[in-house]
Protein backbone atom coordinates (compact mmCIF):
# COMPACT_ATOMS: atom_id res chain seq x y z
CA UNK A 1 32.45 45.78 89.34
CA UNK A 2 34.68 44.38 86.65
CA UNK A 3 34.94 44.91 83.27
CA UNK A 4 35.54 41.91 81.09
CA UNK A 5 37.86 43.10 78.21
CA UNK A 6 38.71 46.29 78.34
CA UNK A 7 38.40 49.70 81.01
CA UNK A 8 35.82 52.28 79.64
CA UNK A 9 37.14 56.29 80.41
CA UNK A 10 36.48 57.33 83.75
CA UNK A 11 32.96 59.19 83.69
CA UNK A 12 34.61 62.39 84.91
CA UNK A 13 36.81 62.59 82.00
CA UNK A 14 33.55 62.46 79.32
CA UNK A 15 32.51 64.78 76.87
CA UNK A 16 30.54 65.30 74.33
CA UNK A 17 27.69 63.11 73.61
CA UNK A 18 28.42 60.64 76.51
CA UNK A 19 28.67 63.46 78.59
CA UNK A 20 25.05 64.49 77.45
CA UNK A 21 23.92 60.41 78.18
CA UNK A 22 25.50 60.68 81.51
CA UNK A 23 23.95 63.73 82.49
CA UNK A 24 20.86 62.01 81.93
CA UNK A 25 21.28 59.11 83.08
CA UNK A 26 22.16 61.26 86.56
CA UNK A 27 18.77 62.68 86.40
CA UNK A 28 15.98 59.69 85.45
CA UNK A 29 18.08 56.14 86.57
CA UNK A 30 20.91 55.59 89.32
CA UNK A 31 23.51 57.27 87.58
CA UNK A 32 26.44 56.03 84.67
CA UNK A 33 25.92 52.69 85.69
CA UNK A 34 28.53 50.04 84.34
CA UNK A 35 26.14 48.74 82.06
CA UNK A 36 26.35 52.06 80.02
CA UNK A 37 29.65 52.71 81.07
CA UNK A 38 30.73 49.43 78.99
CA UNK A 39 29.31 51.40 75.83
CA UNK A 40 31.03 54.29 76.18
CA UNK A 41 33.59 53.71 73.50
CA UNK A 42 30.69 54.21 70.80
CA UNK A 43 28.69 57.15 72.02
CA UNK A 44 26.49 57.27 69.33
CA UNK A 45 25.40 53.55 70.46
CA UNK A 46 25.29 54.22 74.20
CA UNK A 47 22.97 56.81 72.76
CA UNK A 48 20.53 55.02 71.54
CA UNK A 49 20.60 52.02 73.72
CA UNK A 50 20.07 54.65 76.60
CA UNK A 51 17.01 56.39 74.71
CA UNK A 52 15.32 52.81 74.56
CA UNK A 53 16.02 52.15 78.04
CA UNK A 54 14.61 55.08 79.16
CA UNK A 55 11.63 55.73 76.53
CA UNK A 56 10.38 51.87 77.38
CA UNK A 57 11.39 51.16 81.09
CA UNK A 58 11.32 54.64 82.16
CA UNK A 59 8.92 57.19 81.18
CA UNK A 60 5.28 57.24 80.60
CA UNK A 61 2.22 55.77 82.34
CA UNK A 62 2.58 52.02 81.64
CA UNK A 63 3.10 50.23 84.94
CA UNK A 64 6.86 50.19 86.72
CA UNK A 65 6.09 47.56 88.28
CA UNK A 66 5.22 45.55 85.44
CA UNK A 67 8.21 46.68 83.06
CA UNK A 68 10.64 45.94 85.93
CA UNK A 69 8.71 42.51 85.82
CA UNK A 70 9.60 41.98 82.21
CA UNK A 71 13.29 43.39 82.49
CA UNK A 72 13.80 40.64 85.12
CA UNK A 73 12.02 37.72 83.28
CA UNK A 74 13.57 38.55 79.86
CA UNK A 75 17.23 38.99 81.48
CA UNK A 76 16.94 35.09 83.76
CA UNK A 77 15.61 33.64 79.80
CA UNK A 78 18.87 34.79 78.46
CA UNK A 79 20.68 34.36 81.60
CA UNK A 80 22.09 37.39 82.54
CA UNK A 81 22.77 37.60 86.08
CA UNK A 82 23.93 40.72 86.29
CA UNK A 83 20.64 42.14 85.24
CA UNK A 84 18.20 40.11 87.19
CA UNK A 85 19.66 41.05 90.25
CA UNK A 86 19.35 44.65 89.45
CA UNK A 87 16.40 44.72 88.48
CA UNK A 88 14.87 42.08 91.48
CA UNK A 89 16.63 45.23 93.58
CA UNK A 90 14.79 47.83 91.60
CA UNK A 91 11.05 45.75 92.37
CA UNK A 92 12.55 46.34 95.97
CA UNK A 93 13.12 50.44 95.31
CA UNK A 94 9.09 50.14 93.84
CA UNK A 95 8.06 48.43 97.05
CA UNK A 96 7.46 45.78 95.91
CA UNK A 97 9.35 43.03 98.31
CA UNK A 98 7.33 39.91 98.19
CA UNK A 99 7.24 40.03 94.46
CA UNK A 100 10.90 41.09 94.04
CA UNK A 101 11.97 37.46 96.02
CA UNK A 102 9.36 35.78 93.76
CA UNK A 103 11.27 37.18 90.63
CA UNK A 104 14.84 36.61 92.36
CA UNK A 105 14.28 32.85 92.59
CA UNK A 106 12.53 32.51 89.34
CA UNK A 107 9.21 31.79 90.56
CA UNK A 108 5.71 32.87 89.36
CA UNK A 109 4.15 35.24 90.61
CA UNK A 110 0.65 34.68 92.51
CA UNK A 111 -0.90 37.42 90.43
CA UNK A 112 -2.20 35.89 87.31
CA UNK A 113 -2.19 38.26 84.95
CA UNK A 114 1.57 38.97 86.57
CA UNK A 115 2.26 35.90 85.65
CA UNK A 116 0.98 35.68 81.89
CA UNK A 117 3.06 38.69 81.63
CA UNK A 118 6.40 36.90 83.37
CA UNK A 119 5.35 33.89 81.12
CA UNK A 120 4.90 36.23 77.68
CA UNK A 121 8.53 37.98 78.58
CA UNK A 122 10.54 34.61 78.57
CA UNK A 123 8.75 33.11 75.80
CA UNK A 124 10.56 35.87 73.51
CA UNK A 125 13.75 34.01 73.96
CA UNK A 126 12.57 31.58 71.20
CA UNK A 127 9.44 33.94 69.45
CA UNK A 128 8.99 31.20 66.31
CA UNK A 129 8.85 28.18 68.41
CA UNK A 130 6.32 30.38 71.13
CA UNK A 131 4.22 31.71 68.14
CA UNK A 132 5.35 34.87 69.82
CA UNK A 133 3.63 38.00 69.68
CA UNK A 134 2.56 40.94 71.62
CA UNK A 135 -0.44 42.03 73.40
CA UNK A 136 0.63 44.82 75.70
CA UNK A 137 1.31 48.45 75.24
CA UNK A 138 3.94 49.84 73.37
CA UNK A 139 7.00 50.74 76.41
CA UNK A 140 6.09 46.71 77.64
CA UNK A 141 6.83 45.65 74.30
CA UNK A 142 9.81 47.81 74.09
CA UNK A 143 10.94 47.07 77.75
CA UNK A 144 11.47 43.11 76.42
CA UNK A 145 13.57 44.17 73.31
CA UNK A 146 15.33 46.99 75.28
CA UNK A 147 16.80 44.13 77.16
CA UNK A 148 17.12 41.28 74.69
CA UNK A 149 19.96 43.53 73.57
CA UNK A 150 21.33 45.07 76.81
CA UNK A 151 21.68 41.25 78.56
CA UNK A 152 23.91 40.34 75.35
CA UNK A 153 26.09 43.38 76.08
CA UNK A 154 26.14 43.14 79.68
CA UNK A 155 27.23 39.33 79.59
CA UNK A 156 29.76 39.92 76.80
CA UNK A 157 31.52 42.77 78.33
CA UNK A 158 30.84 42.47 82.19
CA UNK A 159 31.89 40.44 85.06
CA UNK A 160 28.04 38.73 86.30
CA UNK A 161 28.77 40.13 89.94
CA UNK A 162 27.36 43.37 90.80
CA UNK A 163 29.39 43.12 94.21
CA UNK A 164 32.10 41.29 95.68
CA UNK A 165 30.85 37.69 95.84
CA UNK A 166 27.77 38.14 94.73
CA UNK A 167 26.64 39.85 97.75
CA UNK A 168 23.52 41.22 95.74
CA UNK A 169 22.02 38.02 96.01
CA UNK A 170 21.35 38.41 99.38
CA UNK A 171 17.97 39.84 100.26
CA UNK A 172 19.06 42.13 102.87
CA UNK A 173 21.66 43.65 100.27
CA UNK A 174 18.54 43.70 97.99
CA UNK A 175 16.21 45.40 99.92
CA UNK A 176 18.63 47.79 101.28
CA UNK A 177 19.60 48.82 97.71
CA UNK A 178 16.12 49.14 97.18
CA UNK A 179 15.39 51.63 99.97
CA UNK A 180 18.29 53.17 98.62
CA UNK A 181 16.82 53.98 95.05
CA UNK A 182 13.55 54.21 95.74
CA UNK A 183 12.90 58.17 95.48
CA UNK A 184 14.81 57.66 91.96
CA UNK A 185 12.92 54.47 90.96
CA UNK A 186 9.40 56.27 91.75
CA UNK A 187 9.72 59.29 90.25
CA UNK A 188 7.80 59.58 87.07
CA UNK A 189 9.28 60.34 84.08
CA UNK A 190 8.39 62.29 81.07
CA UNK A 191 8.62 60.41 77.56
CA UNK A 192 10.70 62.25 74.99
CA UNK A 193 13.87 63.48 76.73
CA UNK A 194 16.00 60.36 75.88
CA UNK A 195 15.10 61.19 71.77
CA UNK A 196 16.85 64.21 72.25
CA UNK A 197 19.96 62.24 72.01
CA UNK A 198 19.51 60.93 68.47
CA UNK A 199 20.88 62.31 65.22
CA UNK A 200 17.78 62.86 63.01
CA UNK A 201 18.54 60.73 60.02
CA UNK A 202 17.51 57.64 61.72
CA UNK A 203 15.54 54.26 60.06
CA UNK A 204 11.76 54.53 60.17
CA UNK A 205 10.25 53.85 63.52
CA UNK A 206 8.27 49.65 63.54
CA UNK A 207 4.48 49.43 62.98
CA UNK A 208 4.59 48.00 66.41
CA UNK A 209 5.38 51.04 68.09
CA UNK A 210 1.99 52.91 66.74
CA UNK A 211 4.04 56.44 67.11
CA UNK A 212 5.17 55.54 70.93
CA UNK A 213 8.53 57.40 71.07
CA UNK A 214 9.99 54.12 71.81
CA UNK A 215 9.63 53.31 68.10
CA UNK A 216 12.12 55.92 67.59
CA UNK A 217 14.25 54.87 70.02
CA UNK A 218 14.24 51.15 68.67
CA UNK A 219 14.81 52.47 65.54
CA UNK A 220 17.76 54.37 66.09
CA UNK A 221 19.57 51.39 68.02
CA UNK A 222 18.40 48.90 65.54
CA UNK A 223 20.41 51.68 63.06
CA UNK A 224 23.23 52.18 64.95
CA UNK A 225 23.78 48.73 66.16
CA UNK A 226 23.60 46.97 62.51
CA UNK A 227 26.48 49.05 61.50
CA UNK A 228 28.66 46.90 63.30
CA UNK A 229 28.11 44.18 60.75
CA UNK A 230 30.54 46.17 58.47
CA UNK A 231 33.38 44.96 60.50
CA UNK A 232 32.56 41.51 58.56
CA UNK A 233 32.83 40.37 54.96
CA UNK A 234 29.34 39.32 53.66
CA UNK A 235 29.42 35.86 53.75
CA UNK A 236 29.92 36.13 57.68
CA UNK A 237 27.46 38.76 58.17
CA UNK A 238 24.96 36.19 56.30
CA UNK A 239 26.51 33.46 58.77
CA UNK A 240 25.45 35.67 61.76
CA UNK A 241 22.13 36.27 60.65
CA UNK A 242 21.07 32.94 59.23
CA UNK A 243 22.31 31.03 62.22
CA UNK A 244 19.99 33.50 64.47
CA UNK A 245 16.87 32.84 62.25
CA UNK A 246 17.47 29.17 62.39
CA UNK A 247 18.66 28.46 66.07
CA UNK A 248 15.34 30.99 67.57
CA UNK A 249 17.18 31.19 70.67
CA UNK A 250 18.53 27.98 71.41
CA UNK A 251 21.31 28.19 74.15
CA UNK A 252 24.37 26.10 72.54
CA UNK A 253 24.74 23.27 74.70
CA UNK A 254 28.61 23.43 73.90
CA UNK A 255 28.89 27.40 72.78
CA UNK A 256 32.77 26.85 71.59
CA UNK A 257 31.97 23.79 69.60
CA UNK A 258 29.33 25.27 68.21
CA UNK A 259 30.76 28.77 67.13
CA UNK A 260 33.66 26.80 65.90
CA UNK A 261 31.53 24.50 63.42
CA UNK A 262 29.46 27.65 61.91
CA UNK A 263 32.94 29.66 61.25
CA UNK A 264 34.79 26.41 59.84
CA UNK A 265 34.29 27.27 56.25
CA UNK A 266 34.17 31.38 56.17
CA UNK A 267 37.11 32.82 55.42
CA UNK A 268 40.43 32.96 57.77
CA UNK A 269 40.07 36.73 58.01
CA UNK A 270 36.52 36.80 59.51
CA UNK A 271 36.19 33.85 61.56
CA UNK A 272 37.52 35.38 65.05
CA UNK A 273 35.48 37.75 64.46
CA UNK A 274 32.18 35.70 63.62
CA UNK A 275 32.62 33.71 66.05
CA UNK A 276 32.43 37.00 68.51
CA UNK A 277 29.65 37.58 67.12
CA UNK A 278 27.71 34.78 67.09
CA UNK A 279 28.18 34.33 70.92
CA UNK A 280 27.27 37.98 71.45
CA UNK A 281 23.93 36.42 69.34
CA UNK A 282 23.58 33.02 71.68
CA UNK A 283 25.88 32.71 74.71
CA UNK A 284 27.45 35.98 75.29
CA UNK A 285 29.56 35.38 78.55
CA UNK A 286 31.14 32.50 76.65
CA UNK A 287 33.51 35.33 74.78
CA UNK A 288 36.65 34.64 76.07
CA UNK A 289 39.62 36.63 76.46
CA UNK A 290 41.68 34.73 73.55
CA UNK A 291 38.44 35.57 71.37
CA UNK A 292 39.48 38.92 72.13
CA UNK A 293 43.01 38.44 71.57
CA UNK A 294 42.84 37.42 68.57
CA UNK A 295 40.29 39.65 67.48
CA UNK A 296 42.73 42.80 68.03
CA UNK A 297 44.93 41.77 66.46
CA UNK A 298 43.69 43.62 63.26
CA UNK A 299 41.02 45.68 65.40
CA UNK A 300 43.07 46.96 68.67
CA UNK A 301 40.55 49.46 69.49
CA UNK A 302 37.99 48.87 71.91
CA UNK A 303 35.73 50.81 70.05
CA UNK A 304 35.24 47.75 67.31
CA UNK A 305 34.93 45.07 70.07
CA UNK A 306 31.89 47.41 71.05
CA UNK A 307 30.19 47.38 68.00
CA UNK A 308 31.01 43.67 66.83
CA UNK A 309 29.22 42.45 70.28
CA UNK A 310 26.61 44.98 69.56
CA UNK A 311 26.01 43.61 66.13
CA UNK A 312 25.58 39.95 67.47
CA UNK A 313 23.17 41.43 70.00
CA UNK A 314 20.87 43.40 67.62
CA UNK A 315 20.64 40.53 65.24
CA UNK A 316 19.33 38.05 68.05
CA UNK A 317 16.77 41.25 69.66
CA UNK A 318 15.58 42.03 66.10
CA UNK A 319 14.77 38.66 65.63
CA UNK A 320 12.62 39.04 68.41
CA UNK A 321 10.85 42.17 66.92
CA UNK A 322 10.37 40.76 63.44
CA UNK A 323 7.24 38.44 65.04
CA UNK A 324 5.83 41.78 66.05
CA UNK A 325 5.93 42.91 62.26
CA UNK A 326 2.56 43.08 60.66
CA UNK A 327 2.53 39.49 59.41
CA UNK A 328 2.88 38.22 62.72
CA UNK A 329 0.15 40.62 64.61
């Protein structure tokens, strides 16, 4: 496993609050996985994107099966290959073979009302142009936004290959990681624990949510994750946002060319940094390392790289959960 930009701290070597996250993590999922690992740098956001990982994927009685569903077809619409093959290997760990291979080639599932569910989770790519809104219980819901943003910071700040050559694509490699998570991956989990996590003072949970912990948890990363917008002047943060109500999704056909055109007026001092973010928004493996470069420059810590991808990330997922607002229900 490779990590794109920078080398988190060894997980032996954490304390504090990311010790706390990786002690859970230990417990309900398959450990500090690189996809929190990557976060690491901003404990107070690994926080909360673990407590909305585990409050919507994780715990309660919704169906695994059918979150795991969701987690795969919302990660192949924003083309993160990192996290369709773990979660293709997870449908393994549930049993669930046949339809794990469906899910790994991008097919639909024979189940209908698997597949208006499959077909529901990609449309949130682009929710105006889908009319795009949400009939399925609150963790489902959450499960789609949950990975809206963790795609954005997988592809931004890891390498798409789980193992060497991409031997996770095979479906022996798949099915034997399966078998070896499976105990983990059935094992219920009780909602709640993940909350424990978050610093009280948090935003007030979506309607959405009805009072479903995972309101709470979206909440808190929606909180956290904004804050990274202060690492911009104004007139770039409204660059960010405006270009992710107007595209709704669209993958850039030309993401430098594009990011390069948006930035071409805003001031000298922000545009590296806009431009991170707006591929973090759109096409978030198209960050390159002289993005990065340039960017510390004036921010050398890995800590602001963090939260600038994570504010291009948030924007684009709470785009997604604005249809769910109660104008759009």
């Amino acid at each position: 496993m490779t990590y794109r930009f920078f080398t988190p701290v060894p997980v032996k070597a954490a304390t504090g609050l990311t010790a706390e996250v990786y002690r859970q993590l230990r417990d309900d999922f398959l450990g500090p996985v690189p996809t929190f690992q990557a976060l690491s740098a901003v404990p107070e956001l690994l926080a909360a994107t673990w407590a909305l990982m585990r409050e919507a994927l994780l715990a309660g009685d919704a169906s695994r099966v059918d979150r795991e569903l969701v987690a795969t077809a919302v990660s192949r619409a924003n083309r993160c290959r990192f996290c369709v093959d773990a979660h293709v290997m997870l449908l393994h760990a549930l049993g669930e073979h046949e339809l794990a291979e469906v899910a790994a080639r991008g097919g639909t599932p024979p189940e209908p009302r698997q597949a208006a569910l499959v077909a529901w989770a990609e449309a949130s790519r682009s929710p105006e142009a889908a009319d795009w809104a949400s009939p399925y219980r609150p963790e489902v819901t959450a499960t789609a936004l949950a990975f809206h943003f963790v795609n954005r910071i997988v592809s931004a700040l890891l390498d798409p290959d789980l193992l060497p050559a991409g031997l996770q694509r095979s479906r022996v490699v798949r099915s034997a990681g399966g078998r070896l998570y499976a105990r983990t991956a059935r094992e219920p989990k009780e909602p709640g624990r993940g909350l424990s996590l978050l610093d009280a003072g948090t935003a007030p949970p979506p309607a959405w949510a009805g009072g479903h912990p995972v309101g709470v948890a979206y909440a808190a990363l929606r909180d956290t994750a904004m804050r990274g917008g202060d690492l911009l002047g104004d007139v770039a943060r409204r660059t960010v946002e405006a270009a992710v109500r107007w595209e709704d999704g669209r993958f850039p056909a030309r993401p430098a060319e594009w990011a390069a055109d948006l930035i071409r007026d805003l001031p000298g001092v922000d545009r590296v940094g806009t431009r991170i973010a707006l591929l973090a928004a759109f096409a978030p493996a198209a960050i390159r390392p002289g993005d990065v470069a340039l960017w510390r420059l004036s921010h050398p810590d890995d800590a602001d790289l963090v939260r600038l991808v994570a504010y291009g990330a948030i924007t684009a997922t709470d785009h997604v959960a604005q249809a769910l607002s109660p104008a759009h229900l």
